[in-house]
PDB file of N, CA and C in Angstrom:
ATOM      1  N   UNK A   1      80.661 158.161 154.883  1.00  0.00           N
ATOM      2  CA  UNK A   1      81.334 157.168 154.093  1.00  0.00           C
ATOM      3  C   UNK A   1      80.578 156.896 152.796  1.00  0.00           C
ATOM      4  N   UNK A   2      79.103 156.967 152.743  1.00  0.00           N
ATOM      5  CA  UNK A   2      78.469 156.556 151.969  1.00  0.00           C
ATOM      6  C   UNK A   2      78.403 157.496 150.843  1.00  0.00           C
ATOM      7  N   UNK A   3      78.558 158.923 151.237  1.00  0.00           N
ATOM      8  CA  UNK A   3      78.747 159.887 149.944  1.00  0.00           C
ATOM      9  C   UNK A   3      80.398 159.926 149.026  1.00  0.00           C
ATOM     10  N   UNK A   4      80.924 159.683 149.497  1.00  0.00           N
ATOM     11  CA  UNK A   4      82.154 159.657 148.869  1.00  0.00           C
ATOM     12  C   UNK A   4      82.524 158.122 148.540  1.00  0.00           C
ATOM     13  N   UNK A   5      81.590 157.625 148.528  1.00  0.00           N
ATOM     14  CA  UNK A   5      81.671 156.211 147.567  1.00  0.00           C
ATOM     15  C   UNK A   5      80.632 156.783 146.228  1.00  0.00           C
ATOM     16  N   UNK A   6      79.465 157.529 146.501  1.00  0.00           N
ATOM     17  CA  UNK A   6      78.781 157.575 145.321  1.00  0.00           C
ATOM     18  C   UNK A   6      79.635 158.910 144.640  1.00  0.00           C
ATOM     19  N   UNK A   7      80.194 159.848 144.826  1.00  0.00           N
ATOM     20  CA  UNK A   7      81.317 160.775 144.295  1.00  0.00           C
ATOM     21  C   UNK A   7      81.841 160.167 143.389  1.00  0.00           C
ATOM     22  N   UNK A   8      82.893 159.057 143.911  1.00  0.00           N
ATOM     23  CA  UNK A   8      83.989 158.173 142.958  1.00  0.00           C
ATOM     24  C   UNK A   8      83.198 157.452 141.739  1.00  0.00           C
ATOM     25  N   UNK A   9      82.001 157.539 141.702  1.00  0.00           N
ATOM     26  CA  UNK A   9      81.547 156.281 141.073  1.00  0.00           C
ATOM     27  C   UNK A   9      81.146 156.787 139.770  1.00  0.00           C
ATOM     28  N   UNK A  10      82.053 156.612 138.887  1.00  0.00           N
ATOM     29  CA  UNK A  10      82.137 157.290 137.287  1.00  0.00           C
ATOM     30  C   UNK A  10      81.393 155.747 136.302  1.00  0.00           C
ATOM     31  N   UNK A  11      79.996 156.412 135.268  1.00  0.00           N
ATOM     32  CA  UNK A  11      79.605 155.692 134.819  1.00  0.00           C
ATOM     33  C   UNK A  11      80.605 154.546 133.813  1.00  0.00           C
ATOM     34  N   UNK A  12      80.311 153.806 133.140  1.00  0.00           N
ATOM     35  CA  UNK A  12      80.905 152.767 132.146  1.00  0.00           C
ATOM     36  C   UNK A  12      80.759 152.979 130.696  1.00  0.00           C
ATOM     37  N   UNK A  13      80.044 153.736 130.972  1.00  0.00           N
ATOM     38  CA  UNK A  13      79.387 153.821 129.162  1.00  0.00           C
ATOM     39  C   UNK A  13      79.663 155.511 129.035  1.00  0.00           C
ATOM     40  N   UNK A  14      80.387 155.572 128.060  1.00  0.00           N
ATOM     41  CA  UNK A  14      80.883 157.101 127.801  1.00  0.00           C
ATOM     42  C   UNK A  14      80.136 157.157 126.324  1.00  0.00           C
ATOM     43  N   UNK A  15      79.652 158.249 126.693  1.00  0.00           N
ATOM     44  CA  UNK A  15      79.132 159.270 125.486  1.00  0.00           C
ATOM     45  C   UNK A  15      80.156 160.072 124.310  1.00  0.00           C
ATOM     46  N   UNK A  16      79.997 159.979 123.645  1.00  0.00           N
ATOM     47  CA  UNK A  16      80.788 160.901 122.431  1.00  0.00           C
ATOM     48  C   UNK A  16      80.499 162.572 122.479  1.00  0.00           C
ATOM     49  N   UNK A  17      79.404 162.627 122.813  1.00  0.00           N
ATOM     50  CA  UNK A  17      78.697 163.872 122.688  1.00  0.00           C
ATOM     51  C   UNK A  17      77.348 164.504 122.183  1.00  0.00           C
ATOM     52  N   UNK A  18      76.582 165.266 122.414  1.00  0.00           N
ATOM     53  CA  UNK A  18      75.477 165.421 122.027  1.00  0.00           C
ATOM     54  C   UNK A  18      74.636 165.024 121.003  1.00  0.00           C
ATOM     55  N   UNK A  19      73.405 164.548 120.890  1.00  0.00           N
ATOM     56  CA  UNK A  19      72.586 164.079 120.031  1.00  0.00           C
ATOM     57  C   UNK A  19      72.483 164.771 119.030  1.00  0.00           C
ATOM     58  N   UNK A  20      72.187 164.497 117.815  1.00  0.00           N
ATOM     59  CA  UNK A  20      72.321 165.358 116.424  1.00  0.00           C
ATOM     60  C   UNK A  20      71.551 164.429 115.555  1.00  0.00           C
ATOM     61  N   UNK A  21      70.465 165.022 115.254  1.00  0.00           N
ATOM     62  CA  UNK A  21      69.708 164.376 114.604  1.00  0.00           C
ATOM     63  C   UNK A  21      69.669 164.888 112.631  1.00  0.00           C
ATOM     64  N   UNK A  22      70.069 163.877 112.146  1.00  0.00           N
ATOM     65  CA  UNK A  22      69.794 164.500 110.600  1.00  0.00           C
ATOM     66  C   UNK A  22      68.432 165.042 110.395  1.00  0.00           C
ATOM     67  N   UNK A  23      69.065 165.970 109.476  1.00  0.00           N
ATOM     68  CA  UNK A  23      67.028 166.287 108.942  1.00  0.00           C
ATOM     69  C   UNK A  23      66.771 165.194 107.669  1.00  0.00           C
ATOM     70  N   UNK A  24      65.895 165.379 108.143  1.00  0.00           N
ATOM     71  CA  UNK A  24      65.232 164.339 107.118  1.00  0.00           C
ATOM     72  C   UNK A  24      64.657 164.980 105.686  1.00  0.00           C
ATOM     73  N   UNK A  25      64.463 164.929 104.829  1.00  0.00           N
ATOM     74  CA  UNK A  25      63.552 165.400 103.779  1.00  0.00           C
ATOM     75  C   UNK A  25      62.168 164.346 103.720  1.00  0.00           C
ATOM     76  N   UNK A  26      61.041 165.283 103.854  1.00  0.00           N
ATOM     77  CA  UNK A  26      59.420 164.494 104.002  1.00  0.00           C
ATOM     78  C   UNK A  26      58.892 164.585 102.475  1.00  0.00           C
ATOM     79  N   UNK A  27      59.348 165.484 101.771  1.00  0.00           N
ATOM     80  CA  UNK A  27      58.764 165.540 100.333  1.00  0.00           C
ATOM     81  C   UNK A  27      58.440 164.084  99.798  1.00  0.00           C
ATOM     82  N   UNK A  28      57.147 164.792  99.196  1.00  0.00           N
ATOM     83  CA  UNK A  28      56.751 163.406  98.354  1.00  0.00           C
ATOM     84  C   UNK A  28      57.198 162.592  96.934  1.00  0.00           C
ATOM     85  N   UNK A  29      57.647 162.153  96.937  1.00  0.00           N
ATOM     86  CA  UNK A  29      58.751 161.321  95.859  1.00  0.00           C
ATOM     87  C   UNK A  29      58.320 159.738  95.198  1.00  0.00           C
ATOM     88  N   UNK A  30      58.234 159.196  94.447  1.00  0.00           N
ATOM     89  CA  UNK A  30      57.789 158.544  93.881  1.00  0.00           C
ATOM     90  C   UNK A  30      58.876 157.317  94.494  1.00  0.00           C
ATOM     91  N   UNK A  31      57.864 155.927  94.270  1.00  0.00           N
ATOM     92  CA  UNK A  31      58.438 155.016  94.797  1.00  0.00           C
ATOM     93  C   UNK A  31      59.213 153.966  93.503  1.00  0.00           C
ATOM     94  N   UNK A  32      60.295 153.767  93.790  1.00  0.00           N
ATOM     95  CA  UNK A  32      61.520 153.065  93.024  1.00  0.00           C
ATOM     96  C   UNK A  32      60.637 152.089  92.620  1.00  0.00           C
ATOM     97  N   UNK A  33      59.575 151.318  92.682  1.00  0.00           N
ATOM     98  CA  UNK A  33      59.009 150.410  92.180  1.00  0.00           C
ATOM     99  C   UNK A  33      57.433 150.678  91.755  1.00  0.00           C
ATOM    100  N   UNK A  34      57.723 151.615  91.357  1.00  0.00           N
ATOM    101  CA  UNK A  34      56.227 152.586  91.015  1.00  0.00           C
ATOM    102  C   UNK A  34      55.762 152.289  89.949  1.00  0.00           C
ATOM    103  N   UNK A  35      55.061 151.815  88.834  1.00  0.00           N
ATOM    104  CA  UNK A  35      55.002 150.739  86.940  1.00  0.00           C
ATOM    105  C   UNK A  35      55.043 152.717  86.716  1.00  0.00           C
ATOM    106  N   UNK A  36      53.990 153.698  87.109  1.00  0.00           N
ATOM    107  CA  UNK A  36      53.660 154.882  86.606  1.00  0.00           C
ATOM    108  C   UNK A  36      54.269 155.756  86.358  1.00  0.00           C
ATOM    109  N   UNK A  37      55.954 155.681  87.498  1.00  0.00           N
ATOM    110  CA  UNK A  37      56.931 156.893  87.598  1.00  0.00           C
ATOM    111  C   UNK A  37      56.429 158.273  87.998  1.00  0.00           C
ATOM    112  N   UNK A  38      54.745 158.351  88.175  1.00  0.00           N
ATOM    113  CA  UNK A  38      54.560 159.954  88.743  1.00  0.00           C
ATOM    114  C   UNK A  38      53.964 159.638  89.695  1.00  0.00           C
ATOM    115  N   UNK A  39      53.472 161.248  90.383  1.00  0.00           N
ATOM    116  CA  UNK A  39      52.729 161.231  91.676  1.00  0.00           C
ATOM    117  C   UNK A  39      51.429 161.621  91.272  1.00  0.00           C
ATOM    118  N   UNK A  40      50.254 160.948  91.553  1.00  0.00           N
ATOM    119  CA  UNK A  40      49.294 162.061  91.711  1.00  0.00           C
ATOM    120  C   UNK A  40      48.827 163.426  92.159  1.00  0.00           C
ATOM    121  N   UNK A  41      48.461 164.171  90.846  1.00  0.00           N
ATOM    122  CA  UNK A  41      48.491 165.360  91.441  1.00  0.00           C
ATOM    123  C   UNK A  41      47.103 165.810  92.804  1.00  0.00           C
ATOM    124  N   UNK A  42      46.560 164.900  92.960  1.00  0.00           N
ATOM    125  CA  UNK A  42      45.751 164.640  94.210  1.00  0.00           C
ATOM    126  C   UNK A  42      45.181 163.742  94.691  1.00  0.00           C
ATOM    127  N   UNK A  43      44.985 163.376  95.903  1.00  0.00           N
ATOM    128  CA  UNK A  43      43.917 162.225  95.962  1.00  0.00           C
ATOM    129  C   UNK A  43      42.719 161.816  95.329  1.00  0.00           C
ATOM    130  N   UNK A  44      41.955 162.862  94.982  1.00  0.00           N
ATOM    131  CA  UNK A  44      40.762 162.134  94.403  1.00  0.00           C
ATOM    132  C   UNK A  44      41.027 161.778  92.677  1.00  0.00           C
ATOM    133  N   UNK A  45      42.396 162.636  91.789  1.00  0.00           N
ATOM    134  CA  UNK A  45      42.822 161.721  91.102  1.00  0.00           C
ATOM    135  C   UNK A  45      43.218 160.455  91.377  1.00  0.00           C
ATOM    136  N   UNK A  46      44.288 160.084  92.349  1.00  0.00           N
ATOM    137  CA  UNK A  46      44.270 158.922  92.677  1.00  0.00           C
ATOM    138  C   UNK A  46      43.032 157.729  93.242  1.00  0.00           C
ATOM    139  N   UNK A  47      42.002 158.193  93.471  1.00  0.00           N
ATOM    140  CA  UNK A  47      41.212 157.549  93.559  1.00  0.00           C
ATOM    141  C   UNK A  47      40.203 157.161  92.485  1.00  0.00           C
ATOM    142  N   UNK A  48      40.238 157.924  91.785  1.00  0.00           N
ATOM    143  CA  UNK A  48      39.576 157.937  90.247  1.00  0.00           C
ATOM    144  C   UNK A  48      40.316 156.798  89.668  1.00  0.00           C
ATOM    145  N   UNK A  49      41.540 156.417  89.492  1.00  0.00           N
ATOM    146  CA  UNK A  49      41.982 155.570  88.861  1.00  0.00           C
ATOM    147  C   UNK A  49      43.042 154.394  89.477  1.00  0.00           C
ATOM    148  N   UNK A  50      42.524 154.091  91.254  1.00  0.00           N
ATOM    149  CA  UNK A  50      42.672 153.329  92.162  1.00  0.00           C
ATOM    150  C   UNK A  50      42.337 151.743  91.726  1.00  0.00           C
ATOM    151  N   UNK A  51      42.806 150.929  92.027  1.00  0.00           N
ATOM    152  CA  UNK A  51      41.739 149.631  91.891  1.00  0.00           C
ATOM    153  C   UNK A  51      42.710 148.366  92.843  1.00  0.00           C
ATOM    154  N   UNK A  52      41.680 147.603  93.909  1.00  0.00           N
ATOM    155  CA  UNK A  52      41.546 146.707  94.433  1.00  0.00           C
ATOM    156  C   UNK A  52      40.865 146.279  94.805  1.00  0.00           C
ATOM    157  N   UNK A  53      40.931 144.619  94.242  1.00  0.00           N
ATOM    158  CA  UNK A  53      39.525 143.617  94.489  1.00  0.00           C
ATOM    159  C   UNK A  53      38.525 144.661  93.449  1.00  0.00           C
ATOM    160  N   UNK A  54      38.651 145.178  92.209  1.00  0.00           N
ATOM    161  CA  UNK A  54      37.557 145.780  91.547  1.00  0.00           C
ATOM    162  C   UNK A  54      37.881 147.348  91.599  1.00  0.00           C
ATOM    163  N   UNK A  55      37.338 148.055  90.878  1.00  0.00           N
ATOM    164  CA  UNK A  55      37.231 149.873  90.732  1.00  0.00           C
ATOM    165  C   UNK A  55      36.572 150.184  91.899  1.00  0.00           C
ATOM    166  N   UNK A  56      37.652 150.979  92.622  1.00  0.00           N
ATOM    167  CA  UNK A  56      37.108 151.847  94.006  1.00  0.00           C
ATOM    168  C   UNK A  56      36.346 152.798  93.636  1.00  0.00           C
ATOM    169  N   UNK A  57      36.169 153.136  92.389  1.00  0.00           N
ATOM    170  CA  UNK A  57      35.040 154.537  92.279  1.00  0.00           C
ATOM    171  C   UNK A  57      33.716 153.727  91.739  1.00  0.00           C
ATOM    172  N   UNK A  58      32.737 154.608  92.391  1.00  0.00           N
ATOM    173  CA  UNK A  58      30.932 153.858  92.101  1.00  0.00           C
ATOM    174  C   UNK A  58      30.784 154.511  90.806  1.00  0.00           C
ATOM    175  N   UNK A  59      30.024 153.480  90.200  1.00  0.00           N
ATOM    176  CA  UNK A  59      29.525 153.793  89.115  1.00  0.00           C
ATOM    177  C   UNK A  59      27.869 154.488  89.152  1.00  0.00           C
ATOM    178  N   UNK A  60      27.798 155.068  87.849  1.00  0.00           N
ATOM    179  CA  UNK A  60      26.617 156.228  87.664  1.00  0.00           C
ATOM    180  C   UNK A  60      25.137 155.189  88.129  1.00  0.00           C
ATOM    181  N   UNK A  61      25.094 153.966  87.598  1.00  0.00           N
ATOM    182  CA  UNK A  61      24.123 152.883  87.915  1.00  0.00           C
ATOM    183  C   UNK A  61      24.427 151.919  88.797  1.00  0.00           C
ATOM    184  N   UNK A  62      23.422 151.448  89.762  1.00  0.00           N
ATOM    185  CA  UNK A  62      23.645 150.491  90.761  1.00  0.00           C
ATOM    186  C   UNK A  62      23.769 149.025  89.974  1.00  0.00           C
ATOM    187  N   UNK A  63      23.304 149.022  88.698  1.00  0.00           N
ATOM    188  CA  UNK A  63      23.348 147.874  88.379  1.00  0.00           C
ATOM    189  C   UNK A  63      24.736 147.511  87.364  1.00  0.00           C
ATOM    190  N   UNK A  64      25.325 148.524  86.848  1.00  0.00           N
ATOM    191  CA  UNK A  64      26.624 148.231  86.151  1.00  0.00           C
ATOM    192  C   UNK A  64      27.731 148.593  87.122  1.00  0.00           C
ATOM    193  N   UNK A  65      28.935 147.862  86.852  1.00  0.00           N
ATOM    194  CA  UNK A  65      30.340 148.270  86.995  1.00  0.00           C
ATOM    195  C   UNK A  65      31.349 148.738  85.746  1.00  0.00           C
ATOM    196  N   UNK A  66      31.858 149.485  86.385  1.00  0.00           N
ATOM    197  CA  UNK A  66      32.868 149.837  85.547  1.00  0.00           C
ATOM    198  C   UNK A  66      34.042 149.127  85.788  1.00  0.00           C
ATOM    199  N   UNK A  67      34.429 148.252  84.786  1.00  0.00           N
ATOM    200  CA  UNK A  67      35.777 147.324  84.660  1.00  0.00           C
ATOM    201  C   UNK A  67      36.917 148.053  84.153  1.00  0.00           C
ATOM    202  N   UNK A  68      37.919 148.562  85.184  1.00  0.00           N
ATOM    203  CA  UNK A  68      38.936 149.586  84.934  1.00  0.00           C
ATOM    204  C   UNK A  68      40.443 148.511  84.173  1.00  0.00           C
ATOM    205  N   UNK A  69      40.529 147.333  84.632  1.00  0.00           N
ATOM    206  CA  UNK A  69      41.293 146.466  84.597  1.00  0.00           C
ATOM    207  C   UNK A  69      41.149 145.127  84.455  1.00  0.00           C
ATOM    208  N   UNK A  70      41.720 144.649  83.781  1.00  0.00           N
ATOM    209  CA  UNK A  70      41.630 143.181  84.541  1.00  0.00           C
ATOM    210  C   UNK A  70      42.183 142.506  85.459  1.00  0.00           C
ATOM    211  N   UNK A  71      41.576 141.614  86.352  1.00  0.00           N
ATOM    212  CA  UNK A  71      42.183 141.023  87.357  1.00  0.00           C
ATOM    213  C   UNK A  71      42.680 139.208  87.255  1.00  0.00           C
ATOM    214  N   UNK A  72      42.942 139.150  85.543  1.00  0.00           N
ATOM    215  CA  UNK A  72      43.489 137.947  85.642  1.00  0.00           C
ATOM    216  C   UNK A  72      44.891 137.857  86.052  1.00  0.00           C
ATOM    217  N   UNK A  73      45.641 136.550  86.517  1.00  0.00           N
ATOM    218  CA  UNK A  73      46.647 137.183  86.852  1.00  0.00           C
ATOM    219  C   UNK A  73      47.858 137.449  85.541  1.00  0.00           C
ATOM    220  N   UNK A  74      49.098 138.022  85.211  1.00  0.00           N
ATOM    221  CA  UNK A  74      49.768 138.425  84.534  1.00  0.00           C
ATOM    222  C   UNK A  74      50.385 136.708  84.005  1.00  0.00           C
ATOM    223  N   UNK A  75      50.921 136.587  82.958  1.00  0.00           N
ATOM    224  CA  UNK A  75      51.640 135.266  82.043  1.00  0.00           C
ATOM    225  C   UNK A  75      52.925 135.050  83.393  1.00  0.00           C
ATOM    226  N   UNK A  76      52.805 133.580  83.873  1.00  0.00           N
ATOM    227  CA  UNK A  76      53.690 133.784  84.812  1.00  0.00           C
ATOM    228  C   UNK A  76      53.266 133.677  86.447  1.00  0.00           C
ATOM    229  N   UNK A  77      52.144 134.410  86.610  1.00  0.00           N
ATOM    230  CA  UNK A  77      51.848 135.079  87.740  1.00  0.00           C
ATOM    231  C   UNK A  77      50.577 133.819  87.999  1.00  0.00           C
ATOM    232  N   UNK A  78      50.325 133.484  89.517  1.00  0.00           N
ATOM    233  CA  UNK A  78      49.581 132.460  90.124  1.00  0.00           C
ATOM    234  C   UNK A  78      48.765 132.961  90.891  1.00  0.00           C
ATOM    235  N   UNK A  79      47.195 133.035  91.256  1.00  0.00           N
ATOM    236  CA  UNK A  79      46.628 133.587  92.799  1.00  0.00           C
ATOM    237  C   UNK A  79      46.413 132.208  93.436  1.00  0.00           C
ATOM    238  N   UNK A  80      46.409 130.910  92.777  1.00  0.00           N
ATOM    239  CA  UNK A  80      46.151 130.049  93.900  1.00  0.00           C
ATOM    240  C   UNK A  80      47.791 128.866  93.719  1.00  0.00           C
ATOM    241  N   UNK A  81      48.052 128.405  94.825  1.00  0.00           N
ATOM    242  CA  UNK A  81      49.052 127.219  94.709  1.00  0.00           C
ATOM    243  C   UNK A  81      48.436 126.575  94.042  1.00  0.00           C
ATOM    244  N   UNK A  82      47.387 125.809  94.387  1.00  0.00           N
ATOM    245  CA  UNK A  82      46.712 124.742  93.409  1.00  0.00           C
ATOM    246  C   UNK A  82      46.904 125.203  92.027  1.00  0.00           C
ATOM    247  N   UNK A  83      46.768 126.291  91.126  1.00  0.00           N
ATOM    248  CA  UNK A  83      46.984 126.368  90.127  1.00  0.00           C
ATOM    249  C   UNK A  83      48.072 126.011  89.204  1.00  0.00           C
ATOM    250  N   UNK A  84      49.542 125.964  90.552  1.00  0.00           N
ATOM    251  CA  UNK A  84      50.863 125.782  89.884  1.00  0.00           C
ATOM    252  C   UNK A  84      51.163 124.462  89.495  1.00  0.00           C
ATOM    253  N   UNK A  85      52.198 123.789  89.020  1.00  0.00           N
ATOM    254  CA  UNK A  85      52.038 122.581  88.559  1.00  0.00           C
ATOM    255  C   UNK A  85      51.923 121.757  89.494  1.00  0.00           C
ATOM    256  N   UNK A  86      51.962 120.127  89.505  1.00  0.00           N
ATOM    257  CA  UNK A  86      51.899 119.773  90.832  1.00  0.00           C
ATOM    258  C   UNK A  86      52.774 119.433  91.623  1.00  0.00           C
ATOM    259  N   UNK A  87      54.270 119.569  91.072  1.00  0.00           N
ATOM    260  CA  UNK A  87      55.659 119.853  92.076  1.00  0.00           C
ATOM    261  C   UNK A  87      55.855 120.702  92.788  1.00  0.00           C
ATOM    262  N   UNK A  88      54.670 122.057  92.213  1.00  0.00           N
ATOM    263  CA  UNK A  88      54.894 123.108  93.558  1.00  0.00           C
ATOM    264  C   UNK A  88      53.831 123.156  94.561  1.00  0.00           C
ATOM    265  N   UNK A  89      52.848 122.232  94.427  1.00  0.00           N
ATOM    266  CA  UNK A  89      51.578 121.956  95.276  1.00  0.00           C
ATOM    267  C   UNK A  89      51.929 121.313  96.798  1.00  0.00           C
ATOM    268  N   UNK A  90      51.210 121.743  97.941  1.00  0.00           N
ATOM    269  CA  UNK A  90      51.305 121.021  99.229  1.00  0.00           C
ATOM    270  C   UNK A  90      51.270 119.592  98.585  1.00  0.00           C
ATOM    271  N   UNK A  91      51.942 118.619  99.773  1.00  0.00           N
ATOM    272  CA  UNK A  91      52.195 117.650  99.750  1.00  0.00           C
ATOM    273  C   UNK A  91      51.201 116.834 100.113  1.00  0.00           C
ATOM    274  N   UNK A  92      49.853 116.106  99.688  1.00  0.00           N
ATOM    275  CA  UNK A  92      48.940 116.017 100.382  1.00  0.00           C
ATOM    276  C   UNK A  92      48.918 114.730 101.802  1.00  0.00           C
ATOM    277  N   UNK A  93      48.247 115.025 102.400  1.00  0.00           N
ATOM    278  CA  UNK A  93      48.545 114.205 104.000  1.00  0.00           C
ATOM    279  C   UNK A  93      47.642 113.156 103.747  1.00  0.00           C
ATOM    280  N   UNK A  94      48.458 111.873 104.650  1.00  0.00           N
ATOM    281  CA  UNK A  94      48.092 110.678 104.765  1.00  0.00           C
ATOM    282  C   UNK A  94      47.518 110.670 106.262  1.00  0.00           C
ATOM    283  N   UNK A  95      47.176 109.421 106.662  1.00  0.00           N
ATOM    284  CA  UNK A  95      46.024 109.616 107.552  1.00  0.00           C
ATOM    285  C   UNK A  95      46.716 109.216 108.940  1.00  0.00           C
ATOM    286  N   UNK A  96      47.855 108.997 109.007  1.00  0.00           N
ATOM    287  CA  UNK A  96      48.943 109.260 110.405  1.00  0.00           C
ATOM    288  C   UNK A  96      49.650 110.455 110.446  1.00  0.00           C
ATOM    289  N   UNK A  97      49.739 111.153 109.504  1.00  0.00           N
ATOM    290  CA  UNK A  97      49.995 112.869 109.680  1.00  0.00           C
ATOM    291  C   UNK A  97      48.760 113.647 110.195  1.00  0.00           C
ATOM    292  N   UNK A  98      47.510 113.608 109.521  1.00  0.00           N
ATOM    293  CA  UNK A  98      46.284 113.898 109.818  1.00  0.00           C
ATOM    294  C   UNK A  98      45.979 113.571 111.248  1.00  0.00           C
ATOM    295  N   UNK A  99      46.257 112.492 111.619  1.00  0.00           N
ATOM    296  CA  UNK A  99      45.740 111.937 113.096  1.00  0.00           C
ATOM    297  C   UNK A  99      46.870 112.438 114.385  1.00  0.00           C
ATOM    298  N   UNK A 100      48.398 112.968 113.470  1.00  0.00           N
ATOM    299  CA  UNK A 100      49.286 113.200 114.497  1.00  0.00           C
ATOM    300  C   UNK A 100      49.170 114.730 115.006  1.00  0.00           C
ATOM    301  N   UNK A 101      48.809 115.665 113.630  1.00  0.00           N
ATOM    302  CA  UNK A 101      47.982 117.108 114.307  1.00  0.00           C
ATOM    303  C   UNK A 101      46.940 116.708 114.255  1.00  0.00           C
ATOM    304  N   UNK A 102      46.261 116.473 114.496  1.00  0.00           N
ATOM    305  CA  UNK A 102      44.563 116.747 115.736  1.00  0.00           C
ATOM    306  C   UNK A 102      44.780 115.981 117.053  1.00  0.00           C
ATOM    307  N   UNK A 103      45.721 115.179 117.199  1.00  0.00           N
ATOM    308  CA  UNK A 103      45.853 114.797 118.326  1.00  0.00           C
ATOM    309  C   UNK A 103      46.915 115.793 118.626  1.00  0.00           C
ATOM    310  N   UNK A 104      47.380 117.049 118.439  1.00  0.00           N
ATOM    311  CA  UNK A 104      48.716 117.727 119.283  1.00  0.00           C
ATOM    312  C   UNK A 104      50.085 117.446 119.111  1.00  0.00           C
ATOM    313  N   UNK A 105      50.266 116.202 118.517  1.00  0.00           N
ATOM    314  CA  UNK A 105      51.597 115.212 118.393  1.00  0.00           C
ATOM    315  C   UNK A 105      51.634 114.255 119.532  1.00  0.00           C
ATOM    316  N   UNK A 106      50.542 113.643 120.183  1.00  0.00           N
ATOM    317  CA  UNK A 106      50.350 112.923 121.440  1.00  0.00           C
ATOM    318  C   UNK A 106      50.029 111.572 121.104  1.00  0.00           C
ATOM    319  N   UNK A 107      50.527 110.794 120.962  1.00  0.00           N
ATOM    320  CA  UNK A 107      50.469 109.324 121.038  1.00  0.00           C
ATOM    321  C   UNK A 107      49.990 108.938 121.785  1.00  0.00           C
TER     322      UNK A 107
END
């Protein structure tokens, strides 16, 4: 009895048909938001003229740097909130907000 119950028993979820996967293209292509529009023609060009937090390449003396850029920020552009005016600054906390997180919200 028990095999001809699992016989009848047609799944619920129907398939269309075999998996088909697109190919993909891996080539290297420049990114839509790129300021440069090219690719480096290698890494250690790209590293030659890399920069975060300062010039990733060492300089000839331990005691100079080489300043590739500047890191002020652009007309416009903010690295701290505090810098923005003070309508866009945190709201600063009074001393029953202060006391309501460190206590958990526990009265």
């Amino acid at each position: 009895m028990r095999a001809s119950i699992v016989a009848r028993r047609t799944p619920l979820i129907k398939f269309l048909g075999k998996r088909v996967f697109p190919a993909a293209d891996h080539s290297p292509r420049v990114h839509s938001q790129d300021p440069h529009g090219s690719l480096p023609s290698s890494f250690v060009q790209y590293r030659l003229n890399a920069q975060q937090h300062g010039p990733l390449s060492a300089s000839s003396s331990a005691g100079s740097r080489r300043i590739t850029g500047s890191i002020a920020p652009a007309p416009g552009e903010f690295f701290s909130r505090n810098d923005l005016p003070p309508r866009y600054r945190y709201a600063p906390l009074d001393e029953l907000e202060m006391e309501a997180v460190n206590s958990g919200g526990a009265f």
